[in-house]
N, C-alpha and C. Protein backbone atom coordinates (compact mmCIF):
# COMPACT_ATOMS: atom_id res chain seq x y z
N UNK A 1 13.64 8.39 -29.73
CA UNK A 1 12.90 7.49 -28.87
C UNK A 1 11.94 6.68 -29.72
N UNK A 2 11.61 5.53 -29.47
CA UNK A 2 10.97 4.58 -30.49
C UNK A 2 9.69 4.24 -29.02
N UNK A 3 9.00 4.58 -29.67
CA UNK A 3 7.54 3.92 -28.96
C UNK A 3 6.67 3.15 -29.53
N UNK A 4 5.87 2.32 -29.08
CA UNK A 4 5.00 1.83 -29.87
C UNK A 4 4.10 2.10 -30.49
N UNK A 5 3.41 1.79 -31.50
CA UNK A 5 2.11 2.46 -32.18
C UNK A 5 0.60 1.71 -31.60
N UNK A 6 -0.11 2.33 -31.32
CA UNK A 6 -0.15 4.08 -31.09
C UNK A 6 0.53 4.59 -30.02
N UNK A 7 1.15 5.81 -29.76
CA UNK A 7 1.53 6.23 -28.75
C UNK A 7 0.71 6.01 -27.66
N UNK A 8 0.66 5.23 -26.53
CA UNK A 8 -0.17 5.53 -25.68
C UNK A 8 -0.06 6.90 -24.67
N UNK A 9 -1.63 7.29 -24.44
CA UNK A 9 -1.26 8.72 -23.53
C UNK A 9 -1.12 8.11 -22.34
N UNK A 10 -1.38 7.02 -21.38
CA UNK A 10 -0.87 6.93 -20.16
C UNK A 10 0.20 5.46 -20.17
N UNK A 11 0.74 5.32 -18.94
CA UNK A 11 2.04 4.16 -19.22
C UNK A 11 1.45 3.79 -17.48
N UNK A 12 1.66 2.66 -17.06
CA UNK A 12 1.39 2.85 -15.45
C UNK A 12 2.51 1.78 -14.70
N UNK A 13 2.34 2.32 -13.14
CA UNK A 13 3.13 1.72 -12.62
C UNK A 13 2.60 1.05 -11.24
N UNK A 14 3.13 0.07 -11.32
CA UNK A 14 2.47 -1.05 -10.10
C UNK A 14 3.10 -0.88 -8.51
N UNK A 15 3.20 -0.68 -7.69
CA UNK A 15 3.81 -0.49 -6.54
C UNK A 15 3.26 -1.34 -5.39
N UNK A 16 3.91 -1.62 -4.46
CA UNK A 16 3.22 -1.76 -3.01
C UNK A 16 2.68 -1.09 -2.48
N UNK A 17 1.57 -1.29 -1.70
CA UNK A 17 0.81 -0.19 -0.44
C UNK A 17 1.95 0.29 0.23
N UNK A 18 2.42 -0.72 0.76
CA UNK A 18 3.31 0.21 1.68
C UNK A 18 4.37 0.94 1.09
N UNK A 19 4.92 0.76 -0.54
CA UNK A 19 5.94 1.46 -0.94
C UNK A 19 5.11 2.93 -1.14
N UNK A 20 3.86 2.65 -1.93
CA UNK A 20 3.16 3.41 -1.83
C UNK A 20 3.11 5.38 -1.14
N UNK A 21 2.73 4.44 0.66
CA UNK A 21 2.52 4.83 1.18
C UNK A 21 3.87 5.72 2.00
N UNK A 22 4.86 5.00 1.69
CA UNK A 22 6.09 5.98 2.12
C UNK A 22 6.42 7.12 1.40
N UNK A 23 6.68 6.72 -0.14
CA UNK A 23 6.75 7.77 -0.94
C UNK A 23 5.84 8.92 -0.83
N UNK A 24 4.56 8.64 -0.76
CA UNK A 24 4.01 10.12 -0.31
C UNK A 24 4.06 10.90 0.78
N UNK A 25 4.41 9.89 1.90
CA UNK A 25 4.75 10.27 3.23
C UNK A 25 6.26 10.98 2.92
N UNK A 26 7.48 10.77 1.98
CA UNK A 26 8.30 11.32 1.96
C UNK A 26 8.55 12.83 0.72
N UNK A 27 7.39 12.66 0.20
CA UNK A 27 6.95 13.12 -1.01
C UNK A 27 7.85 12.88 -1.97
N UNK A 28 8.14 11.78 -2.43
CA UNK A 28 8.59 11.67 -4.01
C UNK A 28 7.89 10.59 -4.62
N UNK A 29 8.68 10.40 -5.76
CA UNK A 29 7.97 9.26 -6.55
C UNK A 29 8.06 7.89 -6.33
N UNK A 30 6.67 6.77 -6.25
CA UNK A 30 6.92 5.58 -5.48
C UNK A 30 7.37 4.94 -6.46
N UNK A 31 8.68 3.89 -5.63
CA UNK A 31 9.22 2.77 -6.58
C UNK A 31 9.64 1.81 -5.90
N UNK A 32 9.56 0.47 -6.53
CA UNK A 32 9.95 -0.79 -5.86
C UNK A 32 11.29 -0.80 -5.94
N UNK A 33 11.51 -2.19 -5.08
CA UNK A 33 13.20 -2.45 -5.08
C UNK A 33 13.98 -2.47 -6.19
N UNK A 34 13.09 -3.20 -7.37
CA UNK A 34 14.03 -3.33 -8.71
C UNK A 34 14.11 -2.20 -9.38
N UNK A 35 13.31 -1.17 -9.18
CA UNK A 35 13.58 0.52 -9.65
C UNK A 35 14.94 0.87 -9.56
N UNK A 36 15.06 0.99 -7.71
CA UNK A 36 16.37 0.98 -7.37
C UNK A 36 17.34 0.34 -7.49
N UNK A 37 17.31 -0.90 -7.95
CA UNK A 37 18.83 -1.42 -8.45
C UNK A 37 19.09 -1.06 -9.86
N UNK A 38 17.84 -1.41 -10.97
CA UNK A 38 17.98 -0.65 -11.86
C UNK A 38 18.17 0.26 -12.40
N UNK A 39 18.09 1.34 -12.01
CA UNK A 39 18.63 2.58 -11.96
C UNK A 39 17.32 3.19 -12.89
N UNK A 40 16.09 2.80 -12.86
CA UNK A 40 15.32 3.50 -13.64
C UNK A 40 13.82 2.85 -13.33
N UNK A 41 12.88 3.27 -13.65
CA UNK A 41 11.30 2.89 -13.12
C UNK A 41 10.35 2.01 -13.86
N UNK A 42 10.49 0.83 -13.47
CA UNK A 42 9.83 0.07 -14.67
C UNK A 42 8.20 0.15 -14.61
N UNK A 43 7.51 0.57 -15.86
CA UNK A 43 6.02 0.95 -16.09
C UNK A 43 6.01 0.30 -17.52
N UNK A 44 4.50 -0.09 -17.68
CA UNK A 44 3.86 -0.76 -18.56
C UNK A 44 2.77 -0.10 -19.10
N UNK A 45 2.55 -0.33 -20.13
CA UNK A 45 0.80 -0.33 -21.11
C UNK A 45 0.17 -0.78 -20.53
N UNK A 46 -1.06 -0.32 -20.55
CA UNK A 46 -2.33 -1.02 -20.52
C UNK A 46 -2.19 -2.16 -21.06
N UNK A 47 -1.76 -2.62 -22.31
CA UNK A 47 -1.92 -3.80 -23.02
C UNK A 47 -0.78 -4.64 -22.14
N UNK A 48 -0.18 -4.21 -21.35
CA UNK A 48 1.06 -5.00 -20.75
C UNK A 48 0.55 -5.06 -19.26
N UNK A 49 -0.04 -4.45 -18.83
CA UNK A 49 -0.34 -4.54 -17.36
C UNK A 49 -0.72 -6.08 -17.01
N UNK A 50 -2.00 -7.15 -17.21
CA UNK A 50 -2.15 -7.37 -16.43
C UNK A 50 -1.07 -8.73 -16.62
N UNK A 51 0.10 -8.82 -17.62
CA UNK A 51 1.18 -10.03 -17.47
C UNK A 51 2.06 -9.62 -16.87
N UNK A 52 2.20 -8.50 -16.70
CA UNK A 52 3.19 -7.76 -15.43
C UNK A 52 3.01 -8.23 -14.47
N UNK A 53 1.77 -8.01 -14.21
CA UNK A 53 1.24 -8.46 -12.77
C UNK A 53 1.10 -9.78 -12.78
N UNK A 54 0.63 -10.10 -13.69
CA UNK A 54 0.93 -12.23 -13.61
C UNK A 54 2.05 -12.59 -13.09
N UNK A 55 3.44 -12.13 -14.59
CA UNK A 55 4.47 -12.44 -13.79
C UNK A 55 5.42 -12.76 -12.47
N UNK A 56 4.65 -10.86 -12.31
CA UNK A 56 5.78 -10.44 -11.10
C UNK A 56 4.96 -10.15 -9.85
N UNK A 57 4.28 -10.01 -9.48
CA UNK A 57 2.88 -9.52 -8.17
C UNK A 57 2.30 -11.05 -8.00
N UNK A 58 2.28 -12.16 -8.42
CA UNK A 58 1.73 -13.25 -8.15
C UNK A 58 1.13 -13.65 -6.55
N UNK A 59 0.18 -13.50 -6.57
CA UNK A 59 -0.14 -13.73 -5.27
C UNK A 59 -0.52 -12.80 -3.97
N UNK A 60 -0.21 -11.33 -4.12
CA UNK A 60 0.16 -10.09 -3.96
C UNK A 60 -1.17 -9.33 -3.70
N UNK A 61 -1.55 -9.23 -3.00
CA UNK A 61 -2.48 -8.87 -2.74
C UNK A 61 -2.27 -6.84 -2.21
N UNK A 62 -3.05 -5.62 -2.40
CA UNK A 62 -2.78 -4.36 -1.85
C UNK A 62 -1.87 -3.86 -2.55
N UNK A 63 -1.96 -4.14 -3.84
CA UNK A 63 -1.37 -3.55 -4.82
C UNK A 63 -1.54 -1.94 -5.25
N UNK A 64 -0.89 -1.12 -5.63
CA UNK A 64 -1.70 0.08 -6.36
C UNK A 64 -0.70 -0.10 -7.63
N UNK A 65 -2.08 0.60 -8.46
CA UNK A 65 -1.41 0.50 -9.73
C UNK A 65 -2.04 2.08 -10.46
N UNK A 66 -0.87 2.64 -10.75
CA UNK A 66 -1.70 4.51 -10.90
C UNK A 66 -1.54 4.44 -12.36
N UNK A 67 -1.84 5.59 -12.94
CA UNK A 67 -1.74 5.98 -14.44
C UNK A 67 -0.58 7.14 -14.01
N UNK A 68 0.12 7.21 -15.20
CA UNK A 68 1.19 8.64 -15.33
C UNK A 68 0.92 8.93 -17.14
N UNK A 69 0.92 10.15 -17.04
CA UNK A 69 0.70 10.63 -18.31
C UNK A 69 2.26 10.61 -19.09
N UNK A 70 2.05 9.47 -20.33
CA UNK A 70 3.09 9.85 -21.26
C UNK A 70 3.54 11.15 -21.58
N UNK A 71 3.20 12.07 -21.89
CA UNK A 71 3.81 12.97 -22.50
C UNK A 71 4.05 14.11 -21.46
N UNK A 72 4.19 13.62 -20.28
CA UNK A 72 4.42 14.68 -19.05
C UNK A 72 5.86 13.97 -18.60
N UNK A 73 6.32 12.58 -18.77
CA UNK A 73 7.69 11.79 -18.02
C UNK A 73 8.87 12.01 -19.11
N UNK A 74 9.70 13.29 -18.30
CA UNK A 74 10.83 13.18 -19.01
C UNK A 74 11.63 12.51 -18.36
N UNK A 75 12.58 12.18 -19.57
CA UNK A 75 13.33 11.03 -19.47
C UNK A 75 13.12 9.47 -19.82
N UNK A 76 11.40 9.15 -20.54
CA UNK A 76 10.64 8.16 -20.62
C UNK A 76 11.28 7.63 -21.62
N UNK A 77 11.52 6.19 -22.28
CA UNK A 77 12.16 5.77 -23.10
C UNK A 77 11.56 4.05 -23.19
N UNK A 78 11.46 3.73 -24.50
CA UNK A 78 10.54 2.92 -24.81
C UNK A 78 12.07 1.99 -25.11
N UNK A 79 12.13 0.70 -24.28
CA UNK A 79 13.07 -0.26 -24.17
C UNK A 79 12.67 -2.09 -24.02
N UNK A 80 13.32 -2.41 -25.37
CA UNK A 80 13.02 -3.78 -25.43
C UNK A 80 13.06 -4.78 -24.02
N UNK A 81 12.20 -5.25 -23.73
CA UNK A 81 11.68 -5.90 -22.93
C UNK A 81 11.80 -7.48 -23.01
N UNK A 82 10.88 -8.02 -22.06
CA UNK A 82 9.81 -9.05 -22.20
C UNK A 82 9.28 -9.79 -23.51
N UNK A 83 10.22 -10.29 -24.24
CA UNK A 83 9.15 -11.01 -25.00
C UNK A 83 9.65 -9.81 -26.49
N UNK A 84 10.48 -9.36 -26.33
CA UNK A 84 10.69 -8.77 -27.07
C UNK A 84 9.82 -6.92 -27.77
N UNK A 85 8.82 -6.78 -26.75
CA UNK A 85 8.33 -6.04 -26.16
C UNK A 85 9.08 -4.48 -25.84
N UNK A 86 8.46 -3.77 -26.54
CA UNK A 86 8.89 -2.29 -25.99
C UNK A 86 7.70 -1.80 -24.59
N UNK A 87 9.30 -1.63 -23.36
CA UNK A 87 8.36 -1.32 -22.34
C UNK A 87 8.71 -0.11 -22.23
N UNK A 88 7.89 0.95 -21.28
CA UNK A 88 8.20 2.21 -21.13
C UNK A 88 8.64 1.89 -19.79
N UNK A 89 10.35 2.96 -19.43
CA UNK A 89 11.15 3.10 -18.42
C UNK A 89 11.35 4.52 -17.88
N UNK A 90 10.97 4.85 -16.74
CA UNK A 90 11.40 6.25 -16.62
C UNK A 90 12.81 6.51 -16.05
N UNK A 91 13.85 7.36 -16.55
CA UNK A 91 14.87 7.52 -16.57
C UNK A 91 14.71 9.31 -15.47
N UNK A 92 15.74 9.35 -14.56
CA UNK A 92 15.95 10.42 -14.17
C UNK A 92 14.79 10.81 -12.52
N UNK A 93 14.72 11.85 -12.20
CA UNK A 93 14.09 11.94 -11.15
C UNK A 93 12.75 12.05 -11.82
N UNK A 94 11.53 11.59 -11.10
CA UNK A 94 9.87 11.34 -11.30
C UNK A 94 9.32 12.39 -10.70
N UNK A 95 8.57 13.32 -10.38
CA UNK A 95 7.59 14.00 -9.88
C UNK A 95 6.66 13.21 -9.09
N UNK A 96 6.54 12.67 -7.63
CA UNK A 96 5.14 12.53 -7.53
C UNK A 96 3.44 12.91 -7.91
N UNK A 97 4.15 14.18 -8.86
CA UNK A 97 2.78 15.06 -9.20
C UNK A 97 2.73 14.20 -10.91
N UNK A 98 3.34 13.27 -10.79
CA UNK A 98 2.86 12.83 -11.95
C UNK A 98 1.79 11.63 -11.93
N UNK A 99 1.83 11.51 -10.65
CA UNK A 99 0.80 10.24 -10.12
C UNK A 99 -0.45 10.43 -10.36
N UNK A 100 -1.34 9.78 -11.84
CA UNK A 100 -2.21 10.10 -11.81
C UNK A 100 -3.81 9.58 -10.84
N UNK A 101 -4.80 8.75 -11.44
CA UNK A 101 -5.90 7.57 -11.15
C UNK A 101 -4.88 6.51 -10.59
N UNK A 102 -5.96 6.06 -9.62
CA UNK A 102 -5.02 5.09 -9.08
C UNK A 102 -6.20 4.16 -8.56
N UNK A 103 -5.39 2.74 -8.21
CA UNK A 103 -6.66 1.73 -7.89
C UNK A 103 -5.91 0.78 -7.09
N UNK A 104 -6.83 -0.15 -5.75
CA UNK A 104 -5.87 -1.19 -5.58
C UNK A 104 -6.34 -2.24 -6.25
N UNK A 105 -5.00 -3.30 -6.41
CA UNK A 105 -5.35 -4.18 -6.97
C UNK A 105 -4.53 -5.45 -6.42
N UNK A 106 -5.21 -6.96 -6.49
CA UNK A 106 -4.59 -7.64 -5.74
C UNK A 106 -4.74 -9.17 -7.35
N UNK A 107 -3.68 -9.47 -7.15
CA UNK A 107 -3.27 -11.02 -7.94
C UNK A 107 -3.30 -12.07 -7.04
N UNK A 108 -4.55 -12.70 -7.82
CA UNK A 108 -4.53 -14.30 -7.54
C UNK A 108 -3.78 -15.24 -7.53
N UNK A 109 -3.31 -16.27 -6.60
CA UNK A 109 -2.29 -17.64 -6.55
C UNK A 109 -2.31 -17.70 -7.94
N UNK A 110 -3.11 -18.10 -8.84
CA UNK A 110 -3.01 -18.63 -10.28
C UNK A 110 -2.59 -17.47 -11.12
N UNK A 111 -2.41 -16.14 -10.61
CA UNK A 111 -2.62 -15.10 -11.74
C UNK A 111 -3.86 -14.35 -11.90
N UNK A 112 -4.54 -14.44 -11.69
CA UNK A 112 -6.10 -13.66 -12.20
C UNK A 112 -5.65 -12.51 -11.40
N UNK A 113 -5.95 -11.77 -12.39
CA UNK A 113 -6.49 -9.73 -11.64
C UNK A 113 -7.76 -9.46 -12.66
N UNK A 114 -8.13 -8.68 -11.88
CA UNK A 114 -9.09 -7.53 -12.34
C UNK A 114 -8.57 -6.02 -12.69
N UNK A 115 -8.43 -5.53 -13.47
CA UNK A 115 -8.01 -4.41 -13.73
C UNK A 115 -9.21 -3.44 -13.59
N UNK A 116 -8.98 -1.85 -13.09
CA UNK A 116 -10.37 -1.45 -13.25
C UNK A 116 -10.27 -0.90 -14.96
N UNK A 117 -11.72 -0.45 -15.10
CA UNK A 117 -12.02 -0.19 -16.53
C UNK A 117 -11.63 1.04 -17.00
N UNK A 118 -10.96 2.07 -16.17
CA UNK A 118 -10.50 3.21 -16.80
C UNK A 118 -9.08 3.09 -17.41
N UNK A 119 -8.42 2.20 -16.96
CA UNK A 119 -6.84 1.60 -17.37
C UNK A 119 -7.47 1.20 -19.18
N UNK A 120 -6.81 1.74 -19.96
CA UNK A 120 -7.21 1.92 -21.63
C UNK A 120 -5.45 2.07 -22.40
């Protein structure tokens, strides 16, 4: 597995409220639509979060965005991306118990977020 340097200890993942909110209501792990076609869970760095959310959440308001601890996601695999970018993907079934801190967060028409300050 090739990760980036430094290993980061958390990787996170952006979801909907309401995807959110089903997954725990069904108890598994929350994932958007492109999880499921992809066949795997797309999560980012800290250093990648808030162009994720530029990109793809534009406008999006009731966001959550949790921490998952790297070295707890098996099956995690660091895969060229974006820009040429190694992103972290989780492969295989997720634990909801891997859901760590969590925050909402909402993207501006132009892009602007606020991230909170524990995301490192």
């Amino acid at each position: 597995m090739i990760t980036p340097m430094p290993n980061p200890e958390y990787v996170y993942k952006i979801v909907s409220r309401a995807a959110f909110d089903a997954a725990a209501a069904e108890g598994v792990f929350p994932q958007m639509p492109i999880d499921l076609r992809d066949g795997y869970v797309h999560m980012s760095t800290a250093a990648q979060l808030a162009e994720t959310l530029r990109l793809h959440f534009v406008g999006q308001s009731d966001l959550v965005v949790f921490a998952v601890a790297t070295a707890q996601v098996a099956g995690l695999r660091w895969e060229n991306s974006r820009g040429g970018q190694l992103f972290p993907h989780g492969y295989g079934v997720l634990s909801p118990k891997l859901i760590g801190r969590q925050a909402i967060v909402a993207v501006g028409a132009g892009g602007t977020v606020t991230l909170p300050e524990w995301i490192t």
